[in-house]
Protein backbone atom coordinates (compact mmCIF):
# COMPACT_ATOMS: atom_id res chain seq x y z
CA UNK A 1 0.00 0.00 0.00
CA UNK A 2 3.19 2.42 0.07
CA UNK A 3 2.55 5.69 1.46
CA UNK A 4 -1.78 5.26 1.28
CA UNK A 5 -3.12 6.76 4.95
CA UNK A 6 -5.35 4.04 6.00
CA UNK A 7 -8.41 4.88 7.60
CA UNK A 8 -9.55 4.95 11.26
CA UNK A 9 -12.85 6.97 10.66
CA UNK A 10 -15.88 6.85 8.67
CA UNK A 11 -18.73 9.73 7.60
CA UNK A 12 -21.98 8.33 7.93
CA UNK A 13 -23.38 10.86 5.07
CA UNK A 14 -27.17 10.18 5.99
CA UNK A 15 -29.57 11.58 4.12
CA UNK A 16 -27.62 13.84 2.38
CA UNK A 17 -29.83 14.07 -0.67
CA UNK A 18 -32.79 15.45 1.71
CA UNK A 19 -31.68 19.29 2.00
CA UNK A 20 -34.21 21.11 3.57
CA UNK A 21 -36.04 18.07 5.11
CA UNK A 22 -33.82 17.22 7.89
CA UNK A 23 -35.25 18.77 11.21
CA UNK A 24 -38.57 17.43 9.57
CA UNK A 25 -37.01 13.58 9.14
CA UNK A 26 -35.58 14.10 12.95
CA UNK A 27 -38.35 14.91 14.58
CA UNK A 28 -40.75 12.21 12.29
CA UNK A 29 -37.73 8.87 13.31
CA UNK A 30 -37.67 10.38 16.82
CA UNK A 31 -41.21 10.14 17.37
CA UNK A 32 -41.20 6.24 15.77
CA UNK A 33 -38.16 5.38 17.82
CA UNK A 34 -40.03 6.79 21.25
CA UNK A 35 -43.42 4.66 19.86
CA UNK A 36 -40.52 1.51 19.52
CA UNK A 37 -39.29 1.94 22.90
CA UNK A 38 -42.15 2.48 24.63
CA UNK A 39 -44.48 -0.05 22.61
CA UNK A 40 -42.12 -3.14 23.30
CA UNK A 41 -41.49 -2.01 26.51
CA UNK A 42 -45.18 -2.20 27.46
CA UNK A 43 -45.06 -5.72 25.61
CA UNK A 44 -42.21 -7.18 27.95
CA UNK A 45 -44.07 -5.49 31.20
CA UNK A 46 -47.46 -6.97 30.92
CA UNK A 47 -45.49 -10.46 29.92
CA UNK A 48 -43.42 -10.03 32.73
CA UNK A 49 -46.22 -9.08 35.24
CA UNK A 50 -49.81 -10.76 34.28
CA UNK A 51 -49.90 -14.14 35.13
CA UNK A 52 -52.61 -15.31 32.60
CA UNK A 53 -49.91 -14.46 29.91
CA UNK A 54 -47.22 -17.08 31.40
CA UNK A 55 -47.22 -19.29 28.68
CA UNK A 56 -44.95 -20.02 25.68
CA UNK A 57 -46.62 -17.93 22.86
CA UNK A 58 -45.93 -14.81 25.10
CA UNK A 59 -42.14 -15.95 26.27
CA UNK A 60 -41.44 -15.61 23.20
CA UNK A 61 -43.15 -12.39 22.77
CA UNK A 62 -41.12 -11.26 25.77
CA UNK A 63 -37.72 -12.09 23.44
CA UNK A 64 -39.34 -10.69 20.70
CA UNK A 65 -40.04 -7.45 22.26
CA UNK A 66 -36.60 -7.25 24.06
CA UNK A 67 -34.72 -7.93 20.94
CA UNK A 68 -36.59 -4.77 18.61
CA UNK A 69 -35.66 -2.58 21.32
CA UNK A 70 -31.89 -3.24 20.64
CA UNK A 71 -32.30 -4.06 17.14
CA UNK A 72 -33.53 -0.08 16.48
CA UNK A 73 -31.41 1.07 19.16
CA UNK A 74 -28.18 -0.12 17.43
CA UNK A 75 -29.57 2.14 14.19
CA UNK A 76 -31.84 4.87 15.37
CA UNK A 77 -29.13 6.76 17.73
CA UNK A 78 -26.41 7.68 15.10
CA UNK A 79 -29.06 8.20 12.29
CA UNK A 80 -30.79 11.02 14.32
CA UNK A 81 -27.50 12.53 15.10
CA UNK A 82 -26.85 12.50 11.39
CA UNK A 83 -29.96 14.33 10.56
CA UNK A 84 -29.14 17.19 12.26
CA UNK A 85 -26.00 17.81 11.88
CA UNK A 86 -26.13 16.55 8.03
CA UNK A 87 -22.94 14.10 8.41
CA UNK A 88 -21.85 12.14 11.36
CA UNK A 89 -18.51 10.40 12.14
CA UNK A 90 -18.30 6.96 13.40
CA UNK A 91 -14.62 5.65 14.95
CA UNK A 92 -13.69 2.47 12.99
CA UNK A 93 -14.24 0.67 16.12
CA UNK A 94 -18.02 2.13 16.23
CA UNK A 95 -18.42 1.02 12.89
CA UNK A 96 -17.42 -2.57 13.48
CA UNK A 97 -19.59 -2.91 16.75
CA UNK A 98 -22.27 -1.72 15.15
CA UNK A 99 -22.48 -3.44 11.89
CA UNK A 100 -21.60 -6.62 14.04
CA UNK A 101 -24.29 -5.61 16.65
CA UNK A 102 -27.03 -4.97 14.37
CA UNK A 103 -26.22 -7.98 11.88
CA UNK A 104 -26.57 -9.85 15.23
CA UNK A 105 -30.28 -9.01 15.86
CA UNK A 106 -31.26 -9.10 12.17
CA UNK A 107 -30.17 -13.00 12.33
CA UNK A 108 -31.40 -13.55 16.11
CA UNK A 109 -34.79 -11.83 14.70
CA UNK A 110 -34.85 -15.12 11.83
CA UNK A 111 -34.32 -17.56 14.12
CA UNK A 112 -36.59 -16.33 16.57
CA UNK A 113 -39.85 -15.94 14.38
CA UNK A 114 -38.72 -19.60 13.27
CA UNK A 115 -39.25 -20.74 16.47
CA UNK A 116 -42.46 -18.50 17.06
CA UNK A 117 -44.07 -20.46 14.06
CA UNK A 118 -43.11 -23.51 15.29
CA UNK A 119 -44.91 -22.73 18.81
CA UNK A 120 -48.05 -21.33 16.90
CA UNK A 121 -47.78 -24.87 14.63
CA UNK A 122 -47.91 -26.75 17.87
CA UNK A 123 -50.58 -25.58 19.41
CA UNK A 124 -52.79 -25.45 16.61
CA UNK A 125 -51.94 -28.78 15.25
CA UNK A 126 -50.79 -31.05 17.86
CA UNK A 127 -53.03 -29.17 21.28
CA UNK A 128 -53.29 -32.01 23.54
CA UNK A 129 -49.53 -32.76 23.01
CA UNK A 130 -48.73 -28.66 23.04
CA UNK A 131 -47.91 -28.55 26.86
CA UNK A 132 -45.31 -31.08 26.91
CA UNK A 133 -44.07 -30.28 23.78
CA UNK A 134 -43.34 -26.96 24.38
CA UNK A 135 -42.79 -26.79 27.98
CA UNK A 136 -40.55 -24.09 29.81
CA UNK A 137 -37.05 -26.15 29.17
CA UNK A 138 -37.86 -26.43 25.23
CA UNK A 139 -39.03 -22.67 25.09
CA UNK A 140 -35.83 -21.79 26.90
CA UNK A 141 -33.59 -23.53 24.76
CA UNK A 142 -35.57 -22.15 21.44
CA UNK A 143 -34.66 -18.70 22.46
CA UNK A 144 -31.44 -19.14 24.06
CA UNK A 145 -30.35 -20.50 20.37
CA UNK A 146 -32.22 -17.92 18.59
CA UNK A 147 -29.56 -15.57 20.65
CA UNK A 148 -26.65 -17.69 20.66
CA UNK A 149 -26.66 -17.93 17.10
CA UNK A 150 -27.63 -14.50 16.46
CA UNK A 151 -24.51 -13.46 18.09
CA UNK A 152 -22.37 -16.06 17.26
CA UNK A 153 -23.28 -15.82 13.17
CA UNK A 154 -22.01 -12.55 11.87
CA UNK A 155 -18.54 -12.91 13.53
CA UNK A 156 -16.56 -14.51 10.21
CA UNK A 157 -18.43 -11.92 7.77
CA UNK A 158 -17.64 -9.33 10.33
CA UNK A 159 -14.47 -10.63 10.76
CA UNK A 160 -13.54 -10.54 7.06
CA UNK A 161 -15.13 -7.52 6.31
CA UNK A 162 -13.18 -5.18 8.72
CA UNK A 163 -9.65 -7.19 8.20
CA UNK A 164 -10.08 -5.43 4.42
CA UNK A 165 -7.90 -2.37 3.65
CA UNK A 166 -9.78 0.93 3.77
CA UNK A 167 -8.38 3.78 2.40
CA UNK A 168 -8.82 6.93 0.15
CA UNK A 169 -12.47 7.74 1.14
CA UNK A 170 -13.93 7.29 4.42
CA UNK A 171 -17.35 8.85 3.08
CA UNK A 172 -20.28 6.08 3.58
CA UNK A 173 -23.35 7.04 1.62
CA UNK A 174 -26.03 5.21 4.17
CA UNK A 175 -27.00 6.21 7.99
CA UNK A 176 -25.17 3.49 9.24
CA UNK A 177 -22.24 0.88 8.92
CA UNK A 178 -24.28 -2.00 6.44
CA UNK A 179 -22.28 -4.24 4.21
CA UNK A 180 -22.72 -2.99 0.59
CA UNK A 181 -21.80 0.40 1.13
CA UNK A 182 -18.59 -0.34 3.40
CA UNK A 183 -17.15 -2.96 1.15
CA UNK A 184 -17.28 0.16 -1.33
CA UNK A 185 -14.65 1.77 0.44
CA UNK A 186 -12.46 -1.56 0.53
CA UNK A 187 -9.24 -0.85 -1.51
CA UNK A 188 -8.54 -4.62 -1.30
CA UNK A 189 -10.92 -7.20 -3.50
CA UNK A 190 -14.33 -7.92 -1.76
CA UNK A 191 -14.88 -10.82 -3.48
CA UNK A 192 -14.28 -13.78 -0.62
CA UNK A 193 -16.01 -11.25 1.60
CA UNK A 194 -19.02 -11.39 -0.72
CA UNK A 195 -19.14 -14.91 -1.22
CA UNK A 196 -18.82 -16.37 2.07
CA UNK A 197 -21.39 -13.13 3.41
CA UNK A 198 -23.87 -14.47 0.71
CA UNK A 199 -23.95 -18.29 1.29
CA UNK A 200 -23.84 -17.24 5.32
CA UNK A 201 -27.20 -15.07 5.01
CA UNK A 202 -28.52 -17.16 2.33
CA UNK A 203 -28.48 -20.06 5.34
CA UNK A 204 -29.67 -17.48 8.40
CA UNK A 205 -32.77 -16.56 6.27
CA UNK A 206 -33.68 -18.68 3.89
CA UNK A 207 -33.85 -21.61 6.28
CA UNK A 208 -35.74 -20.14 9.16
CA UNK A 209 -37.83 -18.74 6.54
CA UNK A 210 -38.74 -21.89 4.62
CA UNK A 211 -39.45 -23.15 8.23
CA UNK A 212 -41.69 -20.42 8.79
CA UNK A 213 -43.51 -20.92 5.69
CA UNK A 214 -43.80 -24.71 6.60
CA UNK A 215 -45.10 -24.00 9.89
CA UNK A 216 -47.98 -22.14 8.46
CA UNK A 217 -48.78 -24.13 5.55
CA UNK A 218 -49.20 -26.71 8.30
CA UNK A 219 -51.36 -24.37 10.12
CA UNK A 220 -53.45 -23.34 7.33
CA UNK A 221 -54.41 -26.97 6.48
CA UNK A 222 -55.30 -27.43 9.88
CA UNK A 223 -57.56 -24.33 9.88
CA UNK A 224 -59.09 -25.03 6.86
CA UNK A 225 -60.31 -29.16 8.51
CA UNK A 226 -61.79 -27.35 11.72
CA UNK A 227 -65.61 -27.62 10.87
CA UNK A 228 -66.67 -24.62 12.79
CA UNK A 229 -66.24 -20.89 11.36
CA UNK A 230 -66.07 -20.07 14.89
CA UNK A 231 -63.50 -22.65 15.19
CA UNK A 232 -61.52 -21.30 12.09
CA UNK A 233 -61.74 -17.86 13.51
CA UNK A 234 -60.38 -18.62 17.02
CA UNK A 235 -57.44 -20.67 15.56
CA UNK A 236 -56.32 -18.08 12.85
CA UNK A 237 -56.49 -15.12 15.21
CA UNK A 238 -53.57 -16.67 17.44
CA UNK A 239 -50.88 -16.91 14.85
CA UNK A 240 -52.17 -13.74 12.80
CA UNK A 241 -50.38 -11.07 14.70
CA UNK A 242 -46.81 -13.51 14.00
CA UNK A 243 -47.93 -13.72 10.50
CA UNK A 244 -48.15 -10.34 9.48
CA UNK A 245 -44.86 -9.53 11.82
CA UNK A 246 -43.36 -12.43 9.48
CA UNK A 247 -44.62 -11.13 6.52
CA UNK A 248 -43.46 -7.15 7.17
CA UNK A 249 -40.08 -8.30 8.32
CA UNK A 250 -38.87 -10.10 5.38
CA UNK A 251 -40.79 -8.46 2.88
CA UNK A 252 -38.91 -5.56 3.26
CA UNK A 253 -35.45 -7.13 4.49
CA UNK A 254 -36.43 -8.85 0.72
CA UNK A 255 -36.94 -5.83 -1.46
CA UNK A 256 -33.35 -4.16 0.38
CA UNK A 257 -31.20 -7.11 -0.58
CA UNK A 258 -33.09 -8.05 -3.75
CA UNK A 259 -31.62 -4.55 -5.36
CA UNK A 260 -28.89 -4.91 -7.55
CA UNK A 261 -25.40 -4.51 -6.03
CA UNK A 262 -24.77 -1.79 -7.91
CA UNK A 263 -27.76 0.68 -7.03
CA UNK A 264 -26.93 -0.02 -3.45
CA UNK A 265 -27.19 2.86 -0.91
CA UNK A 266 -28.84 4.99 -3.55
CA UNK A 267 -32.01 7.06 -2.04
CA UNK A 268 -34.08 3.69 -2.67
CA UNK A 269 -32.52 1.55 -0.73
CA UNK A 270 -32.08 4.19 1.99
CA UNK A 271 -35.86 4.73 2.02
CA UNK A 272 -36.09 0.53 2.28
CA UNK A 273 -33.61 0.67 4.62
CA UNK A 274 -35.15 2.50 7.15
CA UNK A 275 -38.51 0.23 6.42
CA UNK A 276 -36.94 -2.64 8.50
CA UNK A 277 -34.23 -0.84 10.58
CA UNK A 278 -36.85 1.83 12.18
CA UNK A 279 -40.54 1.31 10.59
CA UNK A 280 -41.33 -2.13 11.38
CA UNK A 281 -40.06 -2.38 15.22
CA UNK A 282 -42.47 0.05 15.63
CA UNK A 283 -45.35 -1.33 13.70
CA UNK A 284 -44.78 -4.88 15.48
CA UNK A 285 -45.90 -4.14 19.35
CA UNK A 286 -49.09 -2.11 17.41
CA UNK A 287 -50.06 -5.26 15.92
CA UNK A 288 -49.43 -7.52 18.62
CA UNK A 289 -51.14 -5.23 21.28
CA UNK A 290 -53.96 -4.15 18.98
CA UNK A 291 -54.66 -7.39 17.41
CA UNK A 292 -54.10 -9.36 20.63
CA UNK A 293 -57.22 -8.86 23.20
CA UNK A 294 -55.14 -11.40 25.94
CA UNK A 295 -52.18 -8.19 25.72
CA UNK A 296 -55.18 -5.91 25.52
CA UNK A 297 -56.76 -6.99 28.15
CA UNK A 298 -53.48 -7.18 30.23
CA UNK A 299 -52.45 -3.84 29.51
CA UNK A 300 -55.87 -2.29 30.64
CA UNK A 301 -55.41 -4.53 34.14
CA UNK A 302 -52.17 -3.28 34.72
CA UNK A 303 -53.22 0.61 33.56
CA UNK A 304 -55.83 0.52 36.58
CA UNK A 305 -53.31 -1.49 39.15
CA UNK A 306 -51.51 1.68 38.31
CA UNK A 307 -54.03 4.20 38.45
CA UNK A 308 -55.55 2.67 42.17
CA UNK A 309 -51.57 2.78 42.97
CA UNK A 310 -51.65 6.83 42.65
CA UNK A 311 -54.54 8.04 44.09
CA UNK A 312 -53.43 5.97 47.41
């Protein structure tokens, strides 16, 4: 590399292509990342607290819930910082933890609504055998290797990505540290990088995903025997929160990393971008609490616990 500097910053450029929009933007993601926080929040408290809502479906709610908050969190931070002040730096350090951190939640998020389906398969299809199938040591062990291998996945792509040389421009067009644009800045060929990131996230998606849809196909059939439209309607409305969670989540993680390499980071993919980094962790605790009368209900319980609380 000779005399090259290398480099030990990067410019998160943001939304540079917004002028005049930007207080606008900031105050429109700060409001969704409040609604995020406090929505799952609200999720993992009446999980936590109401008894009637000890039971598998809403464990892994809990995770669920606890997860989006970081999963945002590892995003929403730096991007409002780069709103207002138009570009933001990140160390190189920064930018490591948090592409690692937030490709760590993304795959934790797969496995986890794998393992959701599953649950909602169970209990729809096999309900006399549901308590013992999923009892409190299998529910553990789903979600504690939802997280293991959410954390333990992205080390080799992060691993190889950041042992590239960087050098000449530290300027990434995106609001934060995600793979495309960074390996733009690699002076060093990308290629392995690109490969073994591919067949890695082909496996973390595409198989809890294929699971998911086997789960439900499963489920539908089942649905569709049950005599009673009653019967139908009571079965579908426990798994139809997960489903459209399912559905949100990698329909737009799809559309991002369905765009050709070399429109990446354009305006487009920003907008996408900020569909399943900010968007949808808010829009999932609205359709679990809204479509969910159990969380409803639980939520209304604990509002008037609180309420009695204050006036004594």
């Amino acid at each position: 590399m000779g005399n090259v500097t290398m480099v030990k910053e990067f410019l998160l450029l943001g939304f540079g292509s917004f002028h005049g929009l930007q207080f606008f933007l900031f105050g429109t993601f700060l409001g969704i990342y409040v609604m995020t926080l406090l929505g799952n929040i609200l999720i993992l408290t009446v999980t936590s607290i109401d008894r009637s809502l000890q039971t598998p479906m809403y464990f892994f709610l809990s995770n669920f819930s606890f997860l989006e908050i970081w999963y945002t969190t590892s995003i929403a931070p730096k991007m409002l910082k780069t709103l207002l002040s138009g570009q933001e730096a990140i160390s190189f350090a920064g930018c490591v933890a948090q592409f690692y951190f937030f490709g760590s939640m993304a795959v934790a998020e797969c496995f986890l609504l794998a393992a959701m389906s599953y649950d909602r398969y169970l209990a729809i299809c096999s309900p006399l055998q549901y308590p013992s199938l999923m009892s409190l040591h299998t529910c553990i062990l789903f979600a504690g290797g939802s997280w293991l291998g959410g954390f333990i996945t992205p080390v080799v792509t992060v691993t190889m990505t950041f042992q590239l040389q960087f050098c000449a421009s530290n300027e990434i067009d995106h609001f934060f540290c995600d793979l495309a644009p960074v390996l733009k800045l690699a002076c060093s060929d990308p290629e392995e990088v690109e490969k073994a990131t591919f067949l890695m996230a082909s496996f973390v998606t595409m198989v809890p995903f294929l699971l998911t849809v086997a789960s439900y196909i499963n489920i539908v059939d089942a649905v569709l025997r049950i005599p009673s439209a009653a019967g139908k309607q009571k079965a579908f409305s426990t798994c139809s929160s997960h489903l459209i969670v399912v559905t949100l989540y990698y329909g737009t993680l799809g559309t991002v990393y369905a765009i050709p390499a070399a429109t990446q980071a354009t305006a487009l993919n920003k907008v996408f971008s900020l569909l399943y980094t900010v968007v949808t962790p808010m829009v999932n605790p609205i359709v679990y609490s809204l479509r969910n009368k159990e969380v409803k209900r639980a939520a209304q319980r604990l509002l008037s616990q609180w309420k009695r609380a204050v006036k004594t």
